[in-house]
Protein backbone atom coordinates (compact mmCIF):
# COMPACT_ATOMS: atom_id res chain seq x y z
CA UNK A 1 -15.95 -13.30 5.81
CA UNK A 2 -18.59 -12.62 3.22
CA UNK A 3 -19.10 -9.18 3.97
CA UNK A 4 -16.01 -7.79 4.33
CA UNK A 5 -15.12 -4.83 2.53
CA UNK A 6 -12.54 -3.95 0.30
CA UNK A 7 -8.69 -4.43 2.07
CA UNK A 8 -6.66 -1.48 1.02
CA UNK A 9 -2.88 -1.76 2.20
CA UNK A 10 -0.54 1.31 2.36
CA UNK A 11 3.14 1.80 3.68
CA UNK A 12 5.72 3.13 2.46
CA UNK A 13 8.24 1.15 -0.14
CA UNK A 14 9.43 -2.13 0.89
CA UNK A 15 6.80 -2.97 3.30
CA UNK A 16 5.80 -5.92 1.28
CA UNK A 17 2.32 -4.55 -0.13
CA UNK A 18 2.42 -6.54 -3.09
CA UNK A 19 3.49 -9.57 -1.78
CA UNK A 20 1.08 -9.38 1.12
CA UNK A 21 -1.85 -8.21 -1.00
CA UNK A 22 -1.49 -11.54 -3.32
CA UNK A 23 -1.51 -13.90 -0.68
CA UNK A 24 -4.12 -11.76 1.36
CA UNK A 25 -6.30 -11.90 -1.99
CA UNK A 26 -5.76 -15.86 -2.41
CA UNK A 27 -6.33 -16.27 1.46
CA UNK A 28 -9.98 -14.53 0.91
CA UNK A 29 -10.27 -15.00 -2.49
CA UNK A 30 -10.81 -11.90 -3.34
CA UNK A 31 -9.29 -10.24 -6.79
CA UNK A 32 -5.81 -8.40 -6.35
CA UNK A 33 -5.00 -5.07 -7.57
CA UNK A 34 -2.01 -2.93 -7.00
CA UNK A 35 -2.20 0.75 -8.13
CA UNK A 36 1.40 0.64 -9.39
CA UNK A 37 0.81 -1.78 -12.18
CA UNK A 38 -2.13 -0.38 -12.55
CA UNK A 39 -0.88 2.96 -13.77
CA UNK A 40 1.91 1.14 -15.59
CA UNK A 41 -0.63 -0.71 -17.29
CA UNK A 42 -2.45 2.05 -18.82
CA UNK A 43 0.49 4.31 -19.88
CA UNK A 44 2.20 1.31 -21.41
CA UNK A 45 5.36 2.73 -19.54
CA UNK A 46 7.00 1.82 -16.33
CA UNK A 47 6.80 4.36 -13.42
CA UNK A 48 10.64 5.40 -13.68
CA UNK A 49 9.72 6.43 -17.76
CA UNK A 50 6.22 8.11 -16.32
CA UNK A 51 8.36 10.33 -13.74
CA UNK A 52 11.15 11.12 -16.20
CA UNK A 53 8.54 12.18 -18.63
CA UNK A 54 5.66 14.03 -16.62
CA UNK A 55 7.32 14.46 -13.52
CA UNK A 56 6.22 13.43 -9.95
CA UNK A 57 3.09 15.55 -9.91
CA UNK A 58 2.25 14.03 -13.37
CA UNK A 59 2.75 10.50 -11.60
CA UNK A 60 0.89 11.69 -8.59
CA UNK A 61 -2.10 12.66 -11.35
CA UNK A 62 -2.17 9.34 -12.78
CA UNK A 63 -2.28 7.50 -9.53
CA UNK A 64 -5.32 9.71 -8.02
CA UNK A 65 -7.09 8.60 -11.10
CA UNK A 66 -6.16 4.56 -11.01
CA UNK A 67 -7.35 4.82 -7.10
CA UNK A 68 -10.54 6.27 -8.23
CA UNK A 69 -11.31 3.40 -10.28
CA UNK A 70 -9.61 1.04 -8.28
CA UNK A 71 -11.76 1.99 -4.99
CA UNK A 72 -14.92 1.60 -6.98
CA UNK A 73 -15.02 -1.99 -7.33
CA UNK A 74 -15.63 -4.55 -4.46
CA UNK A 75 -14.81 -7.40 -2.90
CA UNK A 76 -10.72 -6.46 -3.64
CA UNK A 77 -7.71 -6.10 -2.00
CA UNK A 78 -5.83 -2.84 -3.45
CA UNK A 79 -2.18 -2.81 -2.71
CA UNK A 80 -1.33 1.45 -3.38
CA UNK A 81 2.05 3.13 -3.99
CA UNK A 82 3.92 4.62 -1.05
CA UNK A 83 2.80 8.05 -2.48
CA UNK A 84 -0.71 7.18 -2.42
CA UNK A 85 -1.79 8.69 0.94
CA UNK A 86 0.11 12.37 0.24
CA UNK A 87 -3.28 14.01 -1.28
CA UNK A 88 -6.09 14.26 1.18
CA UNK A 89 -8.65 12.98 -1.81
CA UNK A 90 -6.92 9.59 -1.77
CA UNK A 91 -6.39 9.55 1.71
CA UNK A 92 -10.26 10.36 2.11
CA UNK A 93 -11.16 7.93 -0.88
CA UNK A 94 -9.41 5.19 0.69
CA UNK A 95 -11.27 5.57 4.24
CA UNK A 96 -14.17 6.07 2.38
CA UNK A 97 -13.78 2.76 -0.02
CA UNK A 98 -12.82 -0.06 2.43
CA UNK A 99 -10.50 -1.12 5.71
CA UNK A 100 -7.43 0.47 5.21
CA UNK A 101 -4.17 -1.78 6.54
CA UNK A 102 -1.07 0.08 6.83
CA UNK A 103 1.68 -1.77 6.89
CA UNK A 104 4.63 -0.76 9.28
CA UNK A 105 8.01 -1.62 8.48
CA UNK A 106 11.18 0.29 9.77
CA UNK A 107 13.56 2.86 7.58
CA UNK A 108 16.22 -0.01 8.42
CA UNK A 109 14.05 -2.85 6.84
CA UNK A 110 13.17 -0.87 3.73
CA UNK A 111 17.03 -0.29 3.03
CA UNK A 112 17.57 -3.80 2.90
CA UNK A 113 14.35 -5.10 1.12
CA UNK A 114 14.73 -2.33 -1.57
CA UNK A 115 18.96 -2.08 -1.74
CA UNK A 116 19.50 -3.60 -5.26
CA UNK A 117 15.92 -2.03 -6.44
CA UNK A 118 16.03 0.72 -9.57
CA UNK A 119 12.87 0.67 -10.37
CA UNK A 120 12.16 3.47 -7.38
CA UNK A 121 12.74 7.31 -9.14
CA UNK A 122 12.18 8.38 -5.85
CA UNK A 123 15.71 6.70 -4.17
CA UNK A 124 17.85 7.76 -7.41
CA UNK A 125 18.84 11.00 -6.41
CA UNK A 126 20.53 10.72 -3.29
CA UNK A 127 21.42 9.34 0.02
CA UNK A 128 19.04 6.71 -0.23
CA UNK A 129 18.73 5.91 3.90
CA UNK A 130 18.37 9.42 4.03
CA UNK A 131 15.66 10.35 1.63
CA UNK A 132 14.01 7.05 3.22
CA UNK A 133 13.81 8.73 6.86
CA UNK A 134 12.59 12.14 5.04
CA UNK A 135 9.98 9.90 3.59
CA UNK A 136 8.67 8.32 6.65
CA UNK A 137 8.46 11.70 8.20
CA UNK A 138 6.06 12.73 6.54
CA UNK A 139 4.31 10.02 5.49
CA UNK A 140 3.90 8.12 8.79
CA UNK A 141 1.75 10.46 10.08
CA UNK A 142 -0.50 10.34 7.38
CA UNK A 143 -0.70 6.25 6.83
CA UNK A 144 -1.17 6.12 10.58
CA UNK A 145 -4.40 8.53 9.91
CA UNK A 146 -5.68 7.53 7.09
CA UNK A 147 -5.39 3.20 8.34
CA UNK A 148 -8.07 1.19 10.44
CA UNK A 149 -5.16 -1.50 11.34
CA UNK A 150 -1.38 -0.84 12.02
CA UNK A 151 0.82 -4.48 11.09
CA UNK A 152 4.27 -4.64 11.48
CA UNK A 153 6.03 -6.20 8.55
CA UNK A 154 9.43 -6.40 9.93
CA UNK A 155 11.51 -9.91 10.27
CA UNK A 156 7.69 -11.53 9.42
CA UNK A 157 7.04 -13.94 6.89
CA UNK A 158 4.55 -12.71 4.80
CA UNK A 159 2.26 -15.66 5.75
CA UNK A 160 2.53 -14.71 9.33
CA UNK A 161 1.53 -11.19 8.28
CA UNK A 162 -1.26 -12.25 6.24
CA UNK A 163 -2.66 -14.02 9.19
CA UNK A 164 -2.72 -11.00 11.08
CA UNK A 165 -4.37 -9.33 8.77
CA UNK A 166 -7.22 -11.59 8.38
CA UNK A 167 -7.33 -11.96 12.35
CA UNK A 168 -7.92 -8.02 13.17
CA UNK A 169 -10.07 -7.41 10.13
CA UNK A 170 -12.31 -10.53 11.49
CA UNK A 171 -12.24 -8.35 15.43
CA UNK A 172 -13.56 -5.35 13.50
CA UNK A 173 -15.99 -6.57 11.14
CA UNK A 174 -17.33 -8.88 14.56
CA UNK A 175 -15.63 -8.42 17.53
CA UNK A 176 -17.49 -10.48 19.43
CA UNK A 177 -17.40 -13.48 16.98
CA UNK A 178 -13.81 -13.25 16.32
CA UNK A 179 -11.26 -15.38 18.33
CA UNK A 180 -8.32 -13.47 19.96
């Protein structure tokens, strides 16, 4: 899978993009970067301190500018932020910039895989299934658009996800090479 291009994974919190992305990256040996840490990594701040401070649009700012950078280098897999796909530039960046995965997962899977998490501004200010299922309104819509490959994440290993991944990808780069 030489030629493959950059992976790009989106979804909405909890879906596992991190995890995924690292063993997608060691699976293709490929370099890993999520956005998140990213950002984090160049304010010297974590993303709760970055929304306190500047405010979601401020955070929103920020992340535009790490997937600029981020989508100009190859051979990757980019794991973004949940956010990522709300400004038509990223959305159009990422299409642009490599084989966008997004990776499903239901409003009932997130509450469990992100129930003890603080580290999400986002879920502190509220009914947390709630502001979830406002979330994946309008985001859905807009991963579903903006991805080349739909994977469920729910009650999946990541492994087994992973291997999806690289199975589909394979079908699109050569679908008549690629084993079912």
């Amino acid at each position: 899978m030489q030629d493959l291009p950059n992976l790009i994974l989106v979804g909405p919190m909890g879906a596992g993009k991190s995890t995924i992305g690292r063993l997608l990256a060691a699976e293709l040996s490929r370099d890993f970067q999520d956005s998140d840490h990213e950002i984090q990594a160049r304010c010297g701040a974590d993303i709760p301190w970055i929304f306190d401070v500047e405010g979601e649009s401020g955070f929103r700012q920020r992340e535009a500018q790490v997937i600029e950078a981020l989508t100009e280098r190859e051979g990757v897999v980019i794991a973004t932020g949940g956010g990522a796909v709300l400004r038509e530039d990223n959305r159009r960046r990422l299409r642009e910039r490599g084989t966008v995965i997004y990776l499903f997962t239901t409003v009932e899977q997130q509450l469990k895989r992100v129930a003890k998490d603080r580290n999400r501004p986002l879920l502190q200010r509220g009914d947390r299934e709630q502001l979830l299922r406002d979330m994946f309104a309008l985001r859905d819509p807009l991963y579903r658009a903006t991805a080349d490959v739909v994977v469920r994440t729910d009650r999946r290993s990541p492994r087994a996800v992973v291997n999806e991944i690289v199975r589909r990808v394979e079908r699109l780069i050569d679908p008549l090479q690629a084993k079912a």
